[in-house]
C-alpha atoms as a PDB file:
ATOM      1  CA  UNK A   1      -1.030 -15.738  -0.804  1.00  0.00           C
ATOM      2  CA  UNK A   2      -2.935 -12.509  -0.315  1.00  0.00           C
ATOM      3  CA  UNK A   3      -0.357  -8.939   0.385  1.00  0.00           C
ATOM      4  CA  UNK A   4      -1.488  -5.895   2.440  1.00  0.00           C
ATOM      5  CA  UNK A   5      -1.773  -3.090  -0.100  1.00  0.00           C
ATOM      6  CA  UNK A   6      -1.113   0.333  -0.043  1.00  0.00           C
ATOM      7  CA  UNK A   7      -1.627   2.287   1.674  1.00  0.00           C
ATOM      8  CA  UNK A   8      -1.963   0.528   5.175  1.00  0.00           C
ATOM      9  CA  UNK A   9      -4.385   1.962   7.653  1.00  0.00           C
ATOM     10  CA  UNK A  10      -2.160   1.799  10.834  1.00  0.00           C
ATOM     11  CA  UNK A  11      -5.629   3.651  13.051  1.00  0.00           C
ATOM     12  CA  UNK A  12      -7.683   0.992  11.787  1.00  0.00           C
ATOM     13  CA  UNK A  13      -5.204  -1.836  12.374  1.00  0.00           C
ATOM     14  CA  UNK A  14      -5.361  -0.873  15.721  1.00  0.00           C
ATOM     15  CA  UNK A  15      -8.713  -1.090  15.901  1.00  0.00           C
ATOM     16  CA  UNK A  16      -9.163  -4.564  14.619  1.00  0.00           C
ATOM     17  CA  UNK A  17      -9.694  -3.684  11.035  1.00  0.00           C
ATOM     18  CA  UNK A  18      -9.162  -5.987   8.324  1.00  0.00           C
ATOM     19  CA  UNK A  19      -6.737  -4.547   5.839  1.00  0.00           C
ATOM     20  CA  UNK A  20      -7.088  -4.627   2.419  1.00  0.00           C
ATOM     21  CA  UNK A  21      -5.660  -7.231   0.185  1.00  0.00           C
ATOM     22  CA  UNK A  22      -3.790  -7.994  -3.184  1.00  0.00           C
ATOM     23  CA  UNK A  23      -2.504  -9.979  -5.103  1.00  0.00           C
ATOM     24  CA  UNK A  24       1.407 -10.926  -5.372  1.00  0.00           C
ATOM     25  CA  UNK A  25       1.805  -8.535  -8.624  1.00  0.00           C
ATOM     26  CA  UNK A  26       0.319  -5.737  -7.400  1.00  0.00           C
ATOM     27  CA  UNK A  27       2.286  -6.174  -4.213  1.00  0.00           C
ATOM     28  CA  UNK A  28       5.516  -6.306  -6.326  1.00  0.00           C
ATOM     29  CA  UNK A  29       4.364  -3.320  -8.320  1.00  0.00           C
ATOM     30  CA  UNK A  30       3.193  -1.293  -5.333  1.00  0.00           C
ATOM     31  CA  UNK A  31       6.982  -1.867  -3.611  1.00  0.00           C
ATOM     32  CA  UNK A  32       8.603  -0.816  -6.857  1.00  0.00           C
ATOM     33  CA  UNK A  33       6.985   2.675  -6.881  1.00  0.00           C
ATOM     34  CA  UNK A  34       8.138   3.177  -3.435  1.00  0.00           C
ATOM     35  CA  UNK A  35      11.948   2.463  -4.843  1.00  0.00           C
ATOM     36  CA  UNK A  36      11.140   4.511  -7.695  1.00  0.00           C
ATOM     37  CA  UNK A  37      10.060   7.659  -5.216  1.00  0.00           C
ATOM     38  CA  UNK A  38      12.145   7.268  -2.169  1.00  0.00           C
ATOM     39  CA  UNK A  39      15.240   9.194  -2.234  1.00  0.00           C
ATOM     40  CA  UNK A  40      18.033   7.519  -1.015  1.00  0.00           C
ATOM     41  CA  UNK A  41      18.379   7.185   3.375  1.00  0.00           C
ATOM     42  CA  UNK A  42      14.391   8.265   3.436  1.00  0.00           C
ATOM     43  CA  UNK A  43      13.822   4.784   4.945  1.00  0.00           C
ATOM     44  CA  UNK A  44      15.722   4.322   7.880  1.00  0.00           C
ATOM     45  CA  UNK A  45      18.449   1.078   8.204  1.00  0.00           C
ATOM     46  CA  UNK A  46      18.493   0.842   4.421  1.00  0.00           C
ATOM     47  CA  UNK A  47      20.450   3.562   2.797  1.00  0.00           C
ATOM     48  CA  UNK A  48      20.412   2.252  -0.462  1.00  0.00           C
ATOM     49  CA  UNK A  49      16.844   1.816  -0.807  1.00  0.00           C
ATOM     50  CA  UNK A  50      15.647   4.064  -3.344  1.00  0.00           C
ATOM     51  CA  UNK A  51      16.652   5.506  -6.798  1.00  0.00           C
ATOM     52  CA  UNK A  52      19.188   8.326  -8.227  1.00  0.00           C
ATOM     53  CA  UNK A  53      15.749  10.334  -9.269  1.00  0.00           C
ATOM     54  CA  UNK A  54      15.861  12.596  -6.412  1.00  0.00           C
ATOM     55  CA  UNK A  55      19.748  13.023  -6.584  1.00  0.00           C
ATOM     56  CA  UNK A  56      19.534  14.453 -10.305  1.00  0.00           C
ATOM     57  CA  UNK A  57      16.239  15.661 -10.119  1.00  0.00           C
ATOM     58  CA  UNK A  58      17.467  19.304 -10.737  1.00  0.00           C
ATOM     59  CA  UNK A  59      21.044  18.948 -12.017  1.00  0.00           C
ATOM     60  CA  UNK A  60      20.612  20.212 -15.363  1.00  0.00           C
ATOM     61  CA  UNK A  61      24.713  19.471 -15.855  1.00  0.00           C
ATOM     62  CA  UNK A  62      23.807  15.516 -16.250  1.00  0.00           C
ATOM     63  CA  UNK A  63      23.694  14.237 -20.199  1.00  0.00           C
ATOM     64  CA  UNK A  64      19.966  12.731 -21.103  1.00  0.00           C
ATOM     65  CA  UNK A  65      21.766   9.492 -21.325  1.00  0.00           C
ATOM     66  CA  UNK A  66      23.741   9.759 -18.606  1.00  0.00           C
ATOM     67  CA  UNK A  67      20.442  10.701 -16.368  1.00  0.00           C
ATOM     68  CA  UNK A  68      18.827   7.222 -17.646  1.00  0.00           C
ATOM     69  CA  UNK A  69      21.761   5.202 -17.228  1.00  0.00           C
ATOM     70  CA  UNK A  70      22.444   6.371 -13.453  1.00  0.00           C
ATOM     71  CA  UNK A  71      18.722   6.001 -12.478  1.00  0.00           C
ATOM     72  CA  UNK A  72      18.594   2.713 -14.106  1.00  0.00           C
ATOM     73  CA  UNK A  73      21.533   1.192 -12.604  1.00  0.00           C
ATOM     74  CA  UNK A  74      19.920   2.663  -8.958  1.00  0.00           C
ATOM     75  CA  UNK A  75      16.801   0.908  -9.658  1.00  0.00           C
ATOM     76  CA  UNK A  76      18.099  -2.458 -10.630  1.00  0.00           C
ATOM     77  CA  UNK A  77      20.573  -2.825  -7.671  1.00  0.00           C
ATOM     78  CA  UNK A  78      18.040  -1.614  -4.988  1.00  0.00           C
ATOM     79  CA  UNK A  79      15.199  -3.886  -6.736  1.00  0.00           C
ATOM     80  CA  UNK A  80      17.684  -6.766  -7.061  1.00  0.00           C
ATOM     81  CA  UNK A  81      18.470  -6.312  -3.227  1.00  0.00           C
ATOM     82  CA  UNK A  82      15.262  -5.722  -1.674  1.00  0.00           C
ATOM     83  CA  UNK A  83      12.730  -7.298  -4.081  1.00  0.00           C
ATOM     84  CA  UNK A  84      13.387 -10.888  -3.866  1.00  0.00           C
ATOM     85  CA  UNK A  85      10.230 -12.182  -4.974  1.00  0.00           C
ATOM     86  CA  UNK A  86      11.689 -11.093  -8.693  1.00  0.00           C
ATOM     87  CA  UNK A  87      14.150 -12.965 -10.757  1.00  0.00           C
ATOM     88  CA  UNK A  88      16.084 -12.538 -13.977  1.00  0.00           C
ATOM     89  CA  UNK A  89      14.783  -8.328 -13.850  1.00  0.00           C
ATOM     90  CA  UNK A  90      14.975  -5.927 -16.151  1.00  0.00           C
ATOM     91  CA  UNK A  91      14.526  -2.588 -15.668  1.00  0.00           C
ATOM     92  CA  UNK A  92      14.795   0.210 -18.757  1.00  0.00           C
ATOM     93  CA  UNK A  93      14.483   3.999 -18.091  1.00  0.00           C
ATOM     94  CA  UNK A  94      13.617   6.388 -21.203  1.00  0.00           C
ATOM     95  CA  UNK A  95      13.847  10.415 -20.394  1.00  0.00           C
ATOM     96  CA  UNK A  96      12.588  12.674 -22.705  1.00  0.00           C
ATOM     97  CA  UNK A  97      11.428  16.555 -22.922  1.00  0.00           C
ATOM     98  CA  UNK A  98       7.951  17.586 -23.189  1.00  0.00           C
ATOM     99  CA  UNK A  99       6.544  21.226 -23.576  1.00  0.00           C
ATOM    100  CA  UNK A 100       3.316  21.794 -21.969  1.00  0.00           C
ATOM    101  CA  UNK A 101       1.175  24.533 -22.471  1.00  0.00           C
ATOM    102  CA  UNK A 102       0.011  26.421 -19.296  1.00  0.00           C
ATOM    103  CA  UNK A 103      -2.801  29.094 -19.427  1.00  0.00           C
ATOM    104  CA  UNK A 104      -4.111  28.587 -22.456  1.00  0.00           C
ATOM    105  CA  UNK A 105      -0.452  29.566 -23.828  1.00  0.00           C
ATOM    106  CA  UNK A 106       0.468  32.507 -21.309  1.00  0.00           C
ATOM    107  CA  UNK A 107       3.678  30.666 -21.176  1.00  0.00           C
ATOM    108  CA  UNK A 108       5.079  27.584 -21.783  1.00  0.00           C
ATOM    109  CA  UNK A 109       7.137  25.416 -19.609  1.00  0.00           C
ATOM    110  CA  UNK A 110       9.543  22.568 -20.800  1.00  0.00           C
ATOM    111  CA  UNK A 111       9.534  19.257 -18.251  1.00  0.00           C
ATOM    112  CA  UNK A 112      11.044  16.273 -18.582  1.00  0.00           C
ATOM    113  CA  UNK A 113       9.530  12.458 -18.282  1.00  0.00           C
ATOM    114  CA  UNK A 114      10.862   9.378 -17.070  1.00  0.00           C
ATOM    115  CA  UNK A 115       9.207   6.291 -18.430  1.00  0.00           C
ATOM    116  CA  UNK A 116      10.354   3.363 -15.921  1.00  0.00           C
ATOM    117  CA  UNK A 117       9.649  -0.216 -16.760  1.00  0.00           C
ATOM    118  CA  UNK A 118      10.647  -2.882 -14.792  1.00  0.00           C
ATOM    119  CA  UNK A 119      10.092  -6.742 -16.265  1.00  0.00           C
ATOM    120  CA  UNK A 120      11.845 -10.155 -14.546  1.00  0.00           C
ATOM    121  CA  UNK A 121       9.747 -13.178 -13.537  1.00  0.00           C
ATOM    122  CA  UNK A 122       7.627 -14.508 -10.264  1.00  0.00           C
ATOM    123  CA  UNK A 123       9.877 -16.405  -8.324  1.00  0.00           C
ATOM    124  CA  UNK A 124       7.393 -18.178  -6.256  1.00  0.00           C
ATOM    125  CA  UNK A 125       5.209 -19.026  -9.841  1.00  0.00           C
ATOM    126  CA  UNK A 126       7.563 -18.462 -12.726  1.00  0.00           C
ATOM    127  CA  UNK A 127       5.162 -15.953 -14.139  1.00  0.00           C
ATOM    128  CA  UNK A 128       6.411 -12.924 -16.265  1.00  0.00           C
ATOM    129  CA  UNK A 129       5.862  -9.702 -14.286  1.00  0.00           C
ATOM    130  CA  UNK A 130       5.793  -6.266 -16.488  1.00  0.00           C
ATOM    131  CA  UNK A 131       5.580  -2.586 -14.168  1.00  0.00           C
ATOM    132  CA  UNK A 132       5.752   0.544 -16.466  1.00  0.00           C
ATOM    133  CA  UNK A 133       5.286   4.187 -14.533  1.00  0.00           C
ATOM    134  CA  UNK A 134       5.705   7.371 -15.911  1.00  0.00           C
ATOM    135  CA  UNK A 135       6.874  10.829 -13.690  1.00  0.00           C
ATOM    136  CA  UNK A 136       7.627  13.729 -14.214  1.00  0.00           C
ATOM    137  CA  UNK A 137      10.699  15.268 -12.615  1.00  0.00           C
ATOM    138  CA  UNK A 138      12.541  18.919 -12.895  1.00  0.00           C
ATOM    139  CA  UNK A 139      11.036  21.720 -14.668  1.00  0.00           C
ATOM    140  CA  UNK A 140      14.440  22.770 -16.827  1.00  0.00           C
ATOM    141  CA  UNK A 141      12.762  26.511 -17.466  1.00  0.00           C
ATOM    142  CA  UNK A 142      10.574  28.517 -16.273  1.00  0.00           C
END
C-alpha cells in the first residue's frame, strides 16, 4: 500500500493531480514529526494530539530530566493513540546543552537539543520501525 506524503498539494488535488507517494515507513515517520511539532489543541477535535515540547519550550524552572520524562510520556500516549499502524513502541527522549558560536565568536549562545527516537514494530508486516529526529528548542541565554 502506497501513503500520500508530505506535504499534500491541496491546489493540485483539485486539479486532478496525482499526489505523491510513499511508502508505509515513511508515512509512519512523516506522522510522528507532526506529533513531535504540534503543540497540544493545534489540530482541531484532538486535543491531545501533540507533545509537551511546546508547553516547556521556555520554562527554564523544569529539571533536564524532568523535561525528557514529560515530553516522552506526551509522545508515547499521543503515538500510542493516534498511530495505530505501530505496536509494542518505544519512544526515548535525550536533552542536552550545546553552545554555539555565532559571529565568528561575537557572542555565544547556549541552546538546548532534543534527540527523539521512536522504535515499535509494523503492525500490518511485523517489521521493526526505528524514527530518530533531532530539534532544537529554547535558547536558555542570550
Amino acid at each position: 500500500m502506497k501513503y500520500i506524503k508530505l506535504p499534500v498539494d491541496f491546489s493540485g488535488m483539485l486539479h486532478g493531480k496525482t499526489q505523491k507517494r510513499c511508502s508505509v515507513e515513511e508515512s509512519i515517520a512523516q506522522y510522528i514529526m507532526m506529533q513531535i511539532t504540534s503543540r497540544y489543541g493545534e489540530v482541531a477535535g484532538r486535543n491531545d494530539f501533540g507533545s509537551d515540547i511546546w508547553e516547556l519550550e521556555f520554562n527554564q524552572l523544569v529539571k533536564i530530566y524532568e523535561w525528557e520524562e514529560r515530553v516522552r510520556i506526551s509522545l508515547l500516549e499521543s503515538i500510542i493513540k493516534y498511530e495505530t499502524r505501530l505496536t509494542d513502541i518505544k519512544v526515548q527522549v535525550n536533552l542536552s546543552e550545546i553552545d554555539t558560536d555565532m559571529d565568528s565568536k561575537k557572542y555565544s549562545e547556549v541552546r538546548r537539543k532534543a534527540v527523539i527516537s521512536v522504535s515499535g514494530n509494523i503492525v500490518q508486516t511485523g517489521v521493526a520501525f526505528n524514527f530518530n529526529t533531532s530539534l532544537y528548542v529554547s535558547p536558555l541565554s542570550q
